[in-house]
C-alpha atoms as a PDB file:
ATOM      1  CA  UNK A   1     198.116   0.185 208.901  1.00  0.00           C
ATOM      2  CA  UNK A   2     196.697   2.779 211.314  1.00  0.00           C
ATOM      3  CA  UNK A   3     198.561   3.551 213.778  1.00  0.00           C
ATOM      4  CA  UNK A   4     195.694   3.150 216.382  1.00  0.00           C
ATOM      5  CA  UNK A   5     195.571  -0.551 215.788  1.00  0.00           C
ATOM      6  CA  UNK A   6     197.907  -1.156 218.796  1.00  0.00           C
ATOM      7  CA  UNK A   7     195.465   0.132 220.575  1.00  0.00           C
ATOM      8  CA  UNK A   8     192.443  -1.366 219.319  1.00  0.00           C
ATOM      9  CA  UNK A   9     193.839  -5.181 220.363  1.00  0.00           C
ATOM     10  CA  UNK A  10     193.942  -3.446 223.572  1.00  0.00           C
ATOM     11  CA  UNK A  11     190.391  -2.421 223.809  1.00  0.00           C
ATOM     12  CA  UNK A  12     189.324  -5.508 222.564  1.00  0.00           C
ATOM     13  CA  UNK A  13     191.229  -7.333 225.078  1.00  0.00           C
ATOM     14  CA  UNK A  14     189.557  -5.348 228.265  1.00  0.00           C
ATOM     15  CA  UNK A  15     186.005  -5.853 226.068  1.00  0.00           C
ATOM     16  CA  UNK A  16     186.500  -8.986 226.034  1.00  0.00           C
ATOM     17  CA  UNK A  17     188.519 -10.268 229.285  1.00  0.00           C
ATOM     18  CA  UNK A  18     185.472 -11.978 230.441  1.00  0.00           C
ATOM     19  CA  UNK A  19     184.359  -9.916 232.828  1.00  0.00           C
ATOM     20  CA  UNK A  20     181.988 -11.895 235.804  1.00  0.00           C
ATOM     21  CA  UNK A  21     178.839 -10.708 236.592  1.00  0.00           C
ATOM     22  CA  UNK A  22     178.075 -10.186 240.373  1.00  0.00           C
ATOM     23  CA  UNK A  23     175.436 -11.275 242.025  1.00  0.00           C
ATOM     24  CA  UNK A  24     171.897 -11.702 241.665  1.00  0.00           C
ATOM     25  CA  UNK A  25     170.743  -9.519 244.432  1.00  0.00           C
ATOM     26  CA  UNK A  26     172.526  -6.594 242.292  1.00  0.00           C
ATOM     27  CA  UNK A  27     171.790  -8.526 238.984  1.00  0.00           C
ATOM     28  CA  UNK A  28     170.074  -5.365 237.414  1.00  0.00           C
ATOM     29  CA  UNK A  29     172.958  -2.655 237.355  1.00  0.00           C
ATOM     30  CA  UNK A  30     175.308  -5.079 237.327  1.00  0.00           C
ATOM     31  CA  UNK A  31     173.655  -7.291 234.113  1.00  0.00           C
ATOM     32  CA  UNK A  32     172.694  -4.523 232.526  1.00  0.00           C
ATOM     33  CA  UNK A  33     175.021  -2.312 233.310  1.00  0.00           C
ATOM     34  CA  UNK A  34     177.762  -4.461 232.449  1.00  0.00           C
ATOM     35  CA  UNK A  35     177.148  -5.727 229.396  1.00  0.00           C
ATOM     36  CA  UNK A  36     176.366  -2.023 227.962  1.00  0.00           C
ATOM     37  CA  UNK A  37     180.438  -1.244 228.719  1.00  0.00           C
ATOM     38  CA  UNK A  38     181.901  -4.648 227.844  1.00  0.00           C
ATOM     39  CA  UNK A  39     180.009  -6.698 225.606  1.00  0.00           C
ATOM     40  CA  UNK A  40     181.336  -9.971 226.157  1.00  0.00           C
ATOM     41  CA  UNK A  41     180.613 -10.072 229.655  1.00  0.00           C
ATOM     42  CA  UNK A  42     178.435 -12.941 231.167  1.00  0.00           C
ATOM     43  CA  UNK A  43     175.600 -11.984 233.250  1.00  0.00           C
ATOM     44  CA  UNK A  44     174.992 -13.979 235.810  1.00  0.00           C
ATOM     45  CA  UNK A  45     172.241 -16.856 234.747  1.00  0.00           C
ATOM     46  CA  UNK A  46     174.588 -17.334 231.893  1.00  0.00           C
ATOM     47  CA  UNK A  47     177.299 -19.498 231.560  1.00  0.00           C
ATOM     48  CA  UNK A  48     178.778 -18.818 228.038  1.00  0.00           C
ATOM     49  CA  UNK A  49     178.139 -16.718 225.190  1.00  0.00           C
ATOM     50  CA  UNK A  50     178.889 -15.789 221.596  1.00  0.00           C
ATOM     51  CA  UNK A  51     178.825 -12.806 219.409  1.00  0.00           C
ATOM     52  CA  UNK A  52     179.563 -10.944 216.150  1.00  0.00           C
ATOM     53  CA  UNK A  53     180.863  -6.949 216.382  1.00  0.00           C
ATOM     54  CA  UNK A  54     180.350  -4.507 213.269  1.00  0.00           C
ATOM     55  CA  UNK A  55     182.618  -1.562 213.885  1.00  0.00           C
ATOM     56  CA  UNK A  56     183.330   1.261 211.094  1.00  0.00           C
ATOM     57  CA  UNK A  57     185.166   4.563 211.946  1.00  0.00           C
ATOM     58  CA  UNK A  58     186.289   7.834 209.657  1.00  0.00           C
ATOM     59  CA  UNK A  59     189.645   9.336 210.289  1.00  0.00           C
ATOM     60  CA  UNK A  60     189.407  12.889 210.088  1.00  0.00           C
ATOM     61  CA  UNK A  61     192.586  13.461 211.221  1.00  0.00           C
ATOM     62  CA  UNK A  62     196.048  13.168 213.448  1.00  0.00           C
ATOM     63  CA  UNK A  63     197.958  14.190 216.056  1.00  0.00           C
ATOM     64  CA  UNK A  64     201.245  15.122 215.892  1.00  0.00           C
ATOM     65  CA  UNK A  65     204.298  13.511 217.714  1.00  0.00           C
ATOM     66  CA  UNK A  66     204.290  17.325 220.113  1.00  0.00           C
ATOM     67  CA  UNK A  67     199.973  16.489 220.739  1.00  0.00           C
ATOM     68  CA  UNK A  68     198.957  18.922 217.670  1.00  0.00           C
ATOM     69  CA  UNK A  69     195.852  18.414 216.610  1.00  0.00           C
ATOM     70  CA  UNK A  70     195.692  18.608 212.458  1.00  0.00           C
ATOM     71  CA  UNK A  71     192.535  17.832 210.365  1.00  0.00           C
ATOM     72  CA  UNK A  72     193.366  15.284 207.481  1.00  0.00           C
ATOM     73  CA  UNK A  73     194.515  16.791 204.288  1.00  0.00           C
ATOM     74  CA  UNK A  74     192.395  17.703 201.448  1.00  0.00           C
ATOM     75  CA  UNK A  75     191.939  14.228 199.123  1.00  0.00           C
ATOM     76  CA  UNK A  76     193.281  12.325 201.424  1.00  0.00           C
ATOM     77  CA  UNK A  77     190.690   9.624 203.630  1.00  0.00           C
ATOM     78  CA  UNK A  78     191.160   6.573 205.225  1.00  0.00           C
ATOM     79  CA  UNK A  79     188.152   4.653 206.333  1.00  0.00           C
ATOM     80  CA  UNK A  80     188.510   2.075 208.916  1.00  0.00           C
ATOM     81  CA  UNK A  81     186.680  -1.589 209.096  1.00  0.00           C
ATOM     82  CA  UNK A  82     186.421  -4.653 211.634  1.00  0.00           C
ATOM     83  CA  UNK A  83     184.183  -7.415 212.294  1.00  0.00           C
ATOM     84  CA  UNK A  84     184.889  -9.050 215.369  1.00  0.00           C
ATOM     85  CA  UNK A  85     183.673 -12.951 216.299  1.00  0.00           C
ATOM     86  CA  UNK A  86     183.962 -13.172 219.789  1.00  0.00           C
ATOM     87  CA  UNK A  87     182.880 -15.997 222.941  1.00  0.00           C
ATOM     88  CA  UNK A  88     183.241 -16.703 226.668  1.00  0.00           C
ATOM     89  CA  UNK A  89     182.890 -19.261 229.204  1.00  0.00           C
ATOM     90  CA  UNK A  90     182.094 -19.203 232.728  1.00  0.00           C
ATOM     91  CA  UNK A  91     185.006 -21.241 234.564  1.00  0.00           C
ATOM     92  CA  UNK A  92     185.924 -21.987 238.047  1.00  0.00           C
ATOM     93  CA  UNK A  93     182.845 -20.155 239.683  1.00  0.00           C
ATOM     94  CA  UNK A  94     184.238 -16.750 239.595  1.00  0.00           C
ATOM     95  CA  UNK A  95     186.267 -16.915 236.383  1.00  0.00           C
ATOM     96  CA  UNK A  96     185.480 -16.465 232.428  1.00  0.00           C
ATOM     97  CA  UNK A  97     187.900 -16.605 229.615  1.00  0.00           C
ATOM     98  CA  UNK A  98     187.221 -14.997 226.349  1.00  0.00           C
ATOM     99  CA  UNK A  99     188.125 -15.710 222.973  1.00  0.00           C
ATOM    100  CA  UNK A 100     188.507 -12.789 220.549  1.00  0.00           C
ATOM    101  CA  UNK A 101     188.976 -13.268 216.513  1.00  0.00           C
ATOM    102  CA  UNK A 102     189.028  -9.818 214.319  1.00  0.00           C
ATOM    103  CA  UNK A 103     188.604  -9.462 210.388  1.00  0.00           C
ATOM    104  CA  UNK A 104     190.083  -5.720 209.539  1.00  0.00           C
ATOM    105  CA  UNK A 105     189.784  -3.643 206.800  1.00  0.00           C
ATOM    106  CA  UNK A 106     191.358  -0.587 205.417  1.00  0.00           C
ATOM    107  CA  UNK A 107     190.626   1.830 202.791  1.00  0.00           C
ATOM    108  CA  UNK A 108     192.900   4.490 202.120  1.00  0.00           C
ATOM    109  CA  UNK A 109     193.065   7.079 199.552  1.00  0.00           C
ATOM    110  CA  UNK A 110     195.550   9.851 198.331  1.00  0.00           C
ATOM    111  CA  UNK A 111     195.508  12.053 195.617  1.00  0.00           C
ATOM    112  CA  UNK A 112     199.056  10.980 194.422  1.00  0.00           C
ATOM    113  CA  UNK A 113     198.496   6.907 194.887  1.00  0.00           C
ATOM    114  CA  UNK A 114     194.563   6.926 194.404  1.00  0.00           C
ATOM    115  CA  UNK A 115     192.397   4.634 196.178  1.00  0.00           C
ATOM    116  CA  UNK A 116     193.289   1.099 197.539  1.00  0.00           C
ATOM    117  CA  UNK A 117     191.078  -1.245 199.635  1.00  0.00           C
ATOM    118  CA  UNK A 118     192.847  -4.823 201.756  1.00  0.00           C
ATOM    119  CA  UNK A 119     192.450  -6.601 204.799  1.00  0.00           C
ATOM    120  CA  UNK A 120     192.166  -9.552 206.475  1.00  0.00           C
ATOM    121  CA  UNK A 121     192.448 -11.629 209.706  1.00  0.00           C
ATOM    122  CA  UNK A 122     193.468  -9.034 212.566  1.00  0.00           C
ATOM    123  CA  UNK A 123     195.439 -10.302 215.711  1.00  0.00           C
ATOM    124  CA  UNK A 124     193.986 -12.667 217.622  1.00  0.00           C
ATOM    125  CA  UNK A 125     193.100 -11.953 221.907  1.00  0.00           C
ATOM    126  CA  UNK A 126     192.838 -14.486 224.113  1.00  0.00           C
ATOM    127  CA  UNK A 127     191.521 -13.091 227.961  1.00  0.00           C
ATOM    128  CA  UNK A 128     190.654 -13.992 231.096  1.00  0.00           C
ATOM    129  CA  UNK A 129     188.902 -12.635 234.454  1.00  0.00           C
ATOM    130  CA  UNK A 130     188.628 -13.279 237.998  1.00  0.00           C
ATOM    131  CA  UNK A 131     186.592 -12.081 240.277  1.00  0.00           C
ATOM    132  CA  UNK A 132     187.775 -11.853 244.381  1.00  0.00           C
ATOM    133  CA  UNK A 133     184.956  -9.480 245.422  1.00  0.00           C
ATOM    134  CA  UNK A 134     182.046  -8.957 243.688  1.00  0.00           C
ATOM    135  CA  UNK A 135     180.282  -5.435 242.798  1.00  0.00           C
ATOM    136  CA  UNK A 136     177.852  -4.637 245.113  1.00  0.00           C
ATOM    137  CA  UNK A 137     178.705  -7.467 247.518  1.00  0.00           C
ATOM    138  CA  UNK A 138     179.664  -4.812 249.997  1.00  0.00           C
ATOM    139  CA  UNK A 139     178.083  -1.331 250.845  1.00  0.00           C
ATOM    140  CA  UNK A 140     181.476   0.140 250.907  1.00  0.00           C
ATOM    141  CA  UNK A 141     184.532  -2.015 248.970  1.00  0.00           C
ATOM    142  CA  UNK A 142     184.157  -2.249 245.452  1.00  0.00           C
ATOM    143  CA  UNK A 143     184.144  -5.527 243.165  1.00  0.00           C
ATOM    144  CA  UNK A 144     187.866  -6.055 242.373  1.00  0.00           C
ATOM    145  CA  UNK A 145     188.984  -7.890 239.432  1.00  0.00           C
ATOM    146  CA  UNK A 146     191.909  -9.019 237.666  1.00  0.00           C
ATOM    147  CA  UNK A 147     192.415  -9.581 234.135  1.00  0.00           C
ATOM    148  CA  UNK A 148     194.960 -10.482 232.036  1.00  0.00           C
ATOM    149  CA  UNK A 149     195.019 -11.508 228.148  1.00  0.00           C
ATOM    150  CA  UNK A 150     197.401 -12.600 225.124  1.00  0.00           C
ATOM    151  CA  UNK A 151     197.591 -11.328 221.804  1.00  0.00           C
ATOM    152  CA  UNK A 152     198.741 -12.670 219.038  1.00  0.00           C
ATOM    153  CA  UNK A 153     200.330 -11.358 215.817  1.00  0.00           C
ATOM    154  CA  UNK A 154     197.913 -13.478 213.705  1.00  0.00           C
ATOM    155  CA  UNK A 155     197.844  -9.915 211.372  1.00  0.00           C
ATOM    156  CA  UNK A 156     199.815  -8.606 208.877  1.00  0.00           C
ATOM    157  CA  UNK A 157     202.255  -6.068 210.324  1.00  0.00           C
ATOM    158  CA  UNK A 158     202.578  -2.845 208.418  1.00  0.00           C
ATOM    159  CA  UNK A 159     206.020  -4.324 207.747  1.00  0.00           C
ATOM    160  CA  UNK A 160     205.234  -7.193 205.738  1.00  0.00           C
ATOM    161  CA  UNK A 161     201.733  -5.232 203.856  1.00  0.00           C
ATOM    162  CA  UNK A 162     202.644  -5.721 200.393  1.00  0.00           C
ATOM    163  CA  UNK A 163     199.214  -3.610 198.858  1.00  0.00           C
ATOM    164  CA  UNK A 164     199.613   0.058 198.205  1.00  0.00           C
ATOM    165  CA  UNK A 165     199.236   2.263 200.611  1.00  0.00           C
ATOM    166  CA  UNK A 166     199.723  -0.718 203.397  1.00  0.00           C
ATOM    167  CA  UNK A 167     195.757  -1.480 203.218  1.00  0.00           C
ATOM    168  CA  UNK A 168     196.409  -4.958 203.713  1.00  0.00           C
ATOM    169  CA  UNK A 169     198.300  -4.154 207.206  1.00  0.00           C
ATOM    170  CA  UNK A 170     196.197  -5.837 210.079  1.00  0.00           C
ATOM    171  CA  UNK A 171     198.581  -6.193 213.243  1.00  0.00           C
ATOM    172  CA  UNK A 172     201.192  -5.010 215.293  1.00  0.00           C
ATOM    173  CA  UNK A 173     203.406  -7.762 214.526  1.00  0.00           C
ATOM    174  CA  UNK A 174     204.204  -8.389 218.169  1.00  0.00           C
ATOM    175  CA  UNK A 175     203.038 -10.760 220.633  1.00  0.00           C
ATOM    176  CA  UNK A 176     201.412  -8.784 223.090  1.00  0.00           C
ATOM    177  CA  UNK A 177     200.410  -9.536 226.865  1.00  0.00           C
ATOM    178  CA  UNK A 178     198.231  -7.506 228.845  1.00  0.00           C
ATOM    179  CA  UNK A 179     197.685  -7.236 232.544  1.00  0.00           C
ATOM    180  CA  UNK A 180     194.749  -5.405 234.340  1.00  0.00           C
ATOM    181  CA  UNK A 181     193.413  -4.290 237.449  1.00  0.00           C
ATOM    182  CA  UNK A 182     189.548  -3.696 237.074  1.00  0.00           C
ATOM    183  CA  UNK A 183     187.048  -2.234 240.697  1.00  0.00           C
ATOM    184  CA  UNK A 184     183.656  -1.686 240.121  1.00  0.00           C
ATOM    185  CA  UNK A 185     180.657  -0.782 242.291  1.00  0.00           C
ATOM    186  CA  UNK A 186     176.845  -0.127 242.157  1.00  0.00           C
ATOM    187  CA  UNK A 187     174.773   2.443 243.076  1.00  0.00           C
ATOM    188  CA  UNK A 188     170.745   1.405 242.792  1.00  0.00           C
ATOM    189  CA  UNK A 189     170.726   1.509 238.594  1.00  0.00           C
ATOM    190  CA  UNK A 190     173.924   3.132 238.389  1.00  0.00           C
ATOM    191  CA  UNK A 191     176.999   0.862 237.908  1.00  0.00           C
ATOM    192  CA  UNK A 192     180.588   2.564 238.110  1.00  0.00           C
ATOM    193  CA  UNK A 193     184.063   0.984 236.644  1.00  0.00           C
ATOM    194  CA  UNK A 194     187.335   2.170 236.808  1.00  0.00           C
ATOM    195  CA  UNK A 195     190.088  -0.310 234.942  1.00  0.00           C
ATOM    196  CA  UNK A 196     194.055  -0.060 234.444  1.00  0.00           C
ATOM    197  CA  UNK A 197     195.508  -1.896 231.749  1.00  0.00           C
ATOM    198  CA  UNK A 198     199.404  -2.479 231.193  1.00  0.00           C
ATOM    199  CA  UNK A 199     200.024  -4.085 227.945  1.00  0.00           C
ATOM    200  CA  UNK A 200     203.758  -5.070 227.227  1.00  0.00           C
ATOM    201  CA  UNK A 201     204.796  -6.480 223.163  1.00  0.00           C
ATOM    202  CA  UNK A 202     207.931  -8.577 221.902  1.00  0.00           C
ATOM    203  CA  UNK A 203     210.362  -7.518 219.577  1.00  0.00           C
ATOM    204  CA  UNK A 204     209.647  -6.810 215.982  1.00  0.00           C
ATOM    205  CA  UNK A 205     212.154  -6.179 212.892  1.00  0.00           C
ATOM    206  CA  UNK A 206     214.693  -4.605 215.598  1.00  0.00           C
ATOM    207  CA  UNK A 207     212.450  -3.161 217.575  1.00  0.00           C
ATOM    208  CA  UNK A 208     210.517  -2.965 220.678  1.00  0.00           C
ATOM    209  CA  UNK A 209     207.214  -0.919 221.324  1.00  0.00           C
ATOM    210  CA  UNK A 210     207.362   0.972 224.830  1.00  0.00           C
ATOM    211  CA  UNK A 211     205.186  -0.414 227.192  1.00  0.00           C
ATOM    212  CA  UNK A 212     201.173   1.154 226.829  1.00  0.00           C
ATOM    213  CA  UNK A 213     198.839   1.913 229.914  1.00  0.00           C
ATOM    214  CA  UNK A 214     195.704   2.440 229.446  1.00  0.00           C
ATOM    215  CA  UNK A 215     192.744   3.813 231.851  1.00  0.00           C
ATOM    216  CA  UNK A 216     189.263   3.413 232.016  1.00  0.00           C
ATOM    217  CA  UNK A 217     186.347   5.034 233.833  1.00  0.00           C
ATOM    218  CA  UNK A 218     182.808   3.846 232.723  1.00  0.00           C
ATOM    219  CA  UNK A 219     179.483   4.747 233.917  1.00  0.00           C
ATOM    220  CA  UNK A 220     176.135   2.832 232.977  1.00  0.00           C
ATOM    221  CA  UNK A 221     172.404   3.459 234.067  1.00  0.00           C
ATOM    222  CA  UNK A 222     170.139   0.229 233.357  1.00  0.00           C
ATOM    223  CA  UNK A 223     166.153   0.719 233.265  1.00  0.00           C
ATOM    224  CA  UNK A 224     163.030  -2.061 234.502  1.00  0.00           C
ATOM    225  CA  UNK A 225     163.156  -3.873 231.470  1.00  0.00           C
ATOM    226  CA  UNK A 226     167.491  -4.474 231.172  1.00  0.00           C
ATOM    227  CA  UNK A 227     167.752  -2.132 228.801  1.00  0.00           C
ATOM    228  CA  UNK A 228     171.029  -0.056 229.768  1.00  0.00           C
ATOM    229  CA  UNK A 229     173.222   3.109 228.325  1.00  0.00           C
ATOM    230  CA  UNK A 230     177.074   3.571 229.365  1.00  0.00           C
ATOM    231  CA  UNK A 231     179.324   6.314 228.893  1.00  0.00           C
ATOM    232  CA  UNK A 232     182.978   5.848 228.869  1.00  0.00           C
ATOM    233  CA  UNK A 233     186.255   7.417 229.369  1.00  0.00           C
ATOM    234  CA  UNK A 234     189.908   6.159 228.036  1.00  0.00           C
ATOM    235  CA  UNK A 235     193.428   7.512 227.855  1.00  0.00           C
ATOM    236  CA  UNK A 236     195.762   5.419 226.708  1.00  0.00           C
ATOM    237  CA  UNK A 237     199.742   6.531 226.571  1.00  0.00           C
ATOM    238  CA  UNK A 238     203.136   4.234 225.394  1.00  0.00           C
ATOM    239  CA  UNK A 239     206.543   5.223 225.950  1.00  0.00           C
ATOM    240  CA  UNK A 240     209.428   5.839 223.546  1.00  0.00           C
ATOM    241  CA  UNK A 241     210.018   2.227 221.048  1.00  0.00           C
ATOM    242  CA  UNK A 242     213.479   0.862 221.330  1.00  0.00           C
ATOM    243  CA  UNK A 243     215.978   0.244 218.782  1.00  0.00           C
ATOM    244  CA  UNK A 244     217.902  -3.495 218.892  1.00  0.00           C
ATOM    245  CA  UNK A 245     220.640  -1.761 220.949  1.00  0.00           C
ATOM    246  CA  UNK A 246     218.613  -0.843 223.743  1.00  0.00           C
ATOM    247  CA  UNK A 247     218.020   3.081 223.046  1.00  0.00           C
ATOM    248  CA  UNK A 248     214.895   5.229 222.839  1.00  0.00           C
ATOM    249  CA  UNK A 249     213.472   5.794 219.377  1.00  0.00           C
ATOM    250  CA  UNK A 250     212.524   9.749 219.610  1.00  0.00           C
ATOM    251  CA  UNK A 251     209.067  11.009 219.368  1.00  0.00           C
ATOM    252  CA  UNK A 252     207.834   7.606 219.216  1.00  0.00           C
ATOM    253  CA  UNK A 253     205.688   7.457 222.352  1.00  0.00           C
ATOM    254  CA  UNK A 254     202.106   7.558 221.599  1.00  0.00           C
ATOM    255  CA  UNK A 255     198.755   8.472 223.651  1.00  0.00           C
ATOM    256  CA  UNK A 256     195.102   8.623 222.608  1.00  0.00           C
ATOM    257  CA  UNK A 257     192.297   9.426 224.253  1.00  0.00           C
ATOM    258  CA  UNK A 258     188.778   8.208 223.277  1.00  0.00           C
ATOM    259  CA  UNK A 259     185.002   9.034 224.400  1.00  0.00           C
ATOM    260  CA  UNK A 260     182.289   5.699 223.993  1.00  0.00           C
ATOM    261  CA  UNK A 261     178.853   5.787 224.078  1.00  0.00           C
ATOM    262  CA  UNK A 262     176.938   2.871 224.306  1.00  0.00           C
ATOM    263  CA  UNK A 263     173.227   1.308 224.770  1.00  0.00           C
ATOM    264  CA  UNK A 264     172.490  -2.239 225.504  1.00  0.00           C
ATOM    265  CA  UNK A 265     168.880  -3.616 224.233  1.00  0.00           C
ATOM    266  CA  UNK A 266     167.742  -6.931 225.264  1.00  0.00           C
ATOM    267  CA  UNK A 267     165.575  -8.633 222.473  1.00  0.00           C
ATOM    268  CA  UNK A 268     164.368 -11.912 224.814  1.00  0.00           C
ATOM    269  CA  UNK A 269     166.463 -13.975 227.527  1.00  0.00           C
ATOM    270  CA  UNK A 270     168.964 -15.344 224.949  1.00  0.00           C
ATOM    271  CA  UNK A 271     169.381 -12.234 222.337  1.00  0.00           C
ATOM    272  CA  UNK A 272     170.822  -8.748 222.974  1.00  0.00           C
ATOM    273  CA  UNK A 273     171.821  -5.971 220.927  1.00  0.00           C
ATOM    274  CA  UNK A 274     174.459  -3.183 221.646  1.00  0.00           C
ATOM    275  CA  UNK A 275     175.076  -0.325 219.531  1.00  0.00           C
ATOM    276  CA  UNK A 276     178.004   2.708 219.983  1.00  0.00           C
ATOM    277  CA  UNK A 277     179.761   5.436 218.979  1.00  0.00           C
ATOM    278  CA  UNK A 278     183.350   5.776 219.597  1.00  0.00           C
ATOM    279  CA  UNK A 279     185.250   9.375 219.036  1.00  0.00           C
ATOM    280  CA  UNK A 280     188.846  10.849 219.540  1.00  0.00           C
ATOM    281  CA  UNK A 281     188.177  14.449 220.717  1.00  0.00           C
ATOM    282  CA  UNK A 282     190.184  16.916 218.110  1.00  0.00           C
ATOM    283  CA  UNK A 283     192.007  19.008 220.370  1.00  0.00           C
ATOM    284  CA  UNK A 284     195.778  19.117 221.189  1.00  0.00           C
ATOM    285  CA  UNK A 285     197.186  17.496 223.901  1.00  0.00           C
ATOM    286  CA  UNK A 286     194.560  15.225 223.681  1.00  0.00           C
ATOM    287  CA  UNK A 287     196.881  12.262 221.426  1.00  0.00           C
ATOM    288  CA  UNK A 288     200.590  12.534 220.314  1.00  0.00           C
ATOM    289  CA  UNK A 289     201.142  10.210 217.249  1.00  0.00           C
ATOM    290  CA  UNK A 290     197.878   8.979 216.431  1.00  0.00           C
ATOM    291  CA  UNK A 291     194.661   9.103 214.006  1.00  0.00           C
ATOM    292  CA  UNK A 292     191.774  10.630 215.072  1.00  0.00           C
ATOM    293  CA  UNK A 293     188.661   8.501 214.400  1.00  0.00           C
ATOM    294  CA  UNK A 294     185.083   8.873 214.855  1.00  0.00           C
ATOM    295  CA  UNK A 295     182.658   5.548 213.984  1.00  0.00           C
ATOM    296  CA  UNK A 296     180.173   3.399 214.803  1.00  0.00           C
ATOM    297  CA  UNK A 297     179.635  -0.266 216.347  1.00  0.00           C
ATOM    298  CA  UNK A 298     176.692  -3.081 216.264  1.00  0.00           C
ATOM    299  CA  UNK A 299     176.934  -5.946 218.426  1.00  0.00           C
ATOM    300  CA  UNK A 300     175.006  -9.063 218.680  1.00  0.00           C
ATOM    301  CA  UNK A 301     175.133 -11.432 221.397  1.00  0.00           C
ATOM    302  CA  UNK A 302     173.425 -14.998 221.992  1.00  0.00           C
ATOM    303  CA  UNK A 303     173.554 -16.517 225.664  1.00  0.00           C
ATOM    304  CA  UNK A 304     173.180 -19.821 227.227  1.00  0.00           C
ATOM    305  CA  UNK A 305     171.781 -20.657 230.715  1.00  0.00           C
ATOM    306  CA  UNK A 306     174.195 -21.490 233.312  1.00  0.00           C
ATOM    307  CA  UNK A 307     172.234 -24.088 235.504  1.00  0.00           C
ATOM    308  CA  UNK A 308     173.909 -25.045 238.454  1.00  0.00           C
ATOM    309  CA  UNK A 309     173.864 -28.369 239.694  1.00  0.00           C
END
């Protein structure tokens, strides 16, 4: 399993989260805007949605437990796969929860163990959203937002893979619960989002992952016809693991930092498209016991009307 898996379920949580869409006076950076950072977010004339995710990334290398950058070794690749299904519902006005289900894949090759492909379900994420002040409701406050989301460890852990090379690994093997604090504000087309995420995971085989933050700052531009581009910003960082007996594993904390480009094309009222790239910068300092990835992601999304009564 990769070791940035972890921190994939929590990316796909904040995606995810169901995010609320503010209102309709602002409904064009806001829509737009919003949907081209998280793509299961309902815009506001909707009240659910579904969608598919395509994502594929390269790792072309790592970073060492000290933040040393190294490429990937000569003959050795690892090529990472996911297709996510995805849906969310408006609830209680303000509110959305979001239901996230992941199929991963992994293929891995060495020159010692050759190549190996496996996968399967990933962990599922089930999130939430609420919405006390809206973006854009007020010239100065921003929209502020909390979140908060379960995952569970529907995956294989890389502790029960049983293929070579652990291809078949597809979870952290840990319940995991997330909590978020998400303000966000618009500017005529521009839309601006800064979110904190603390995710916390049971026990597992004896052990305890440290407790992962991870920040967010997102910017998106949307043009006349809802058509939108983002650009985003995240640093996640996890303390030391513990052992059974309550002590720090050394040089097991982890961080990761990760650039996301995005644009958001609306095919008719019902259908949009969003396609990105996602990319761990190779420089040190920049991750501490992680792969570094660079890929690609396709989403498709069909709406449904919310009509008030």
């Amino acid at each position: 399993m990769s070791p940035s898996r972890g921190e994939l379920a929590v990316a796909s949580s904040l995606a995810l989260a169901a995010w609320v869409a503010p209102s309709l006076a602002h409904a064009q950076a806001c829509c737009a805007g919003g949907s081209a950072v998280t793509p299961g977010r309902l815009e506001p004339h909707e009240f659910a949605l579904a969608g598919a995710t395509i994502r594929g990334g390269d790792v072309f290398g790592s970073y060492y437990p000290d933040g040393r950058y190294v490429s990937s070794p000569s003959g050795d690749s690892e090529a990472d796969l996911e297709q996510d299904l995805f849906g969310a519902v408006r609830v209680l006005g303000r509110g959305q929860v979001a239901l996230l289900v992941p199929l991963v894949e992994t293929l891995r090759a060495n020159p010692l163990d050759g190549s190996h492909f496996g996968g399967g379900i990933g962990d599922v994420n089930l999130g939430a959203r609420y919405d006390f002040l809206l973006a854009g409701q007020s010239q100065y406050a921003p929209g502020i937002a909390a979140l908060a989301g379960v995952t569970f460890p529907t995956g294989t852990a890389v502790e029960s893979a049983t293929a070579p090379l652990a291809v078949d690994a597809t979870g952290i093997g840990a319940f995991q619960g997330n909590l978020a604090l998400a303000l966000e504000q618009t500017f005529g087309r521009w839309l601006v989002n800064a979110t904190g995420i603390v995710a916390a995971r049971t026990p597992r085989f004896g052990e305890t992952l440290g407790t992962q933050v991870t920040l967010l700052a997102a910017g998106a531009y949307s043009f006349p016809n809802d058509a939108a581009v983002a650009l985003a910003l995240s640093y996640a960082f996890e303390g030391h693991a513990w052992d059974s007996h309550g002590a720090a594993i050394p040089q097991s904390s982890k961080r990761l930092t990760t650039l996301t480009t995005s644009v958001l094309w609306p095919l008719n009222d019902a259908w949009r498209l969003l396609g990105g790239l996602f990319f761990n910068p190779p420089f040190n300092s920049l991750g501490s016991n992680q792969l570094a990835t660079a890929g690609v992601t396709l989403t498709v999304i069909r709406s449904w009307m919310w009509m008030p009564m």
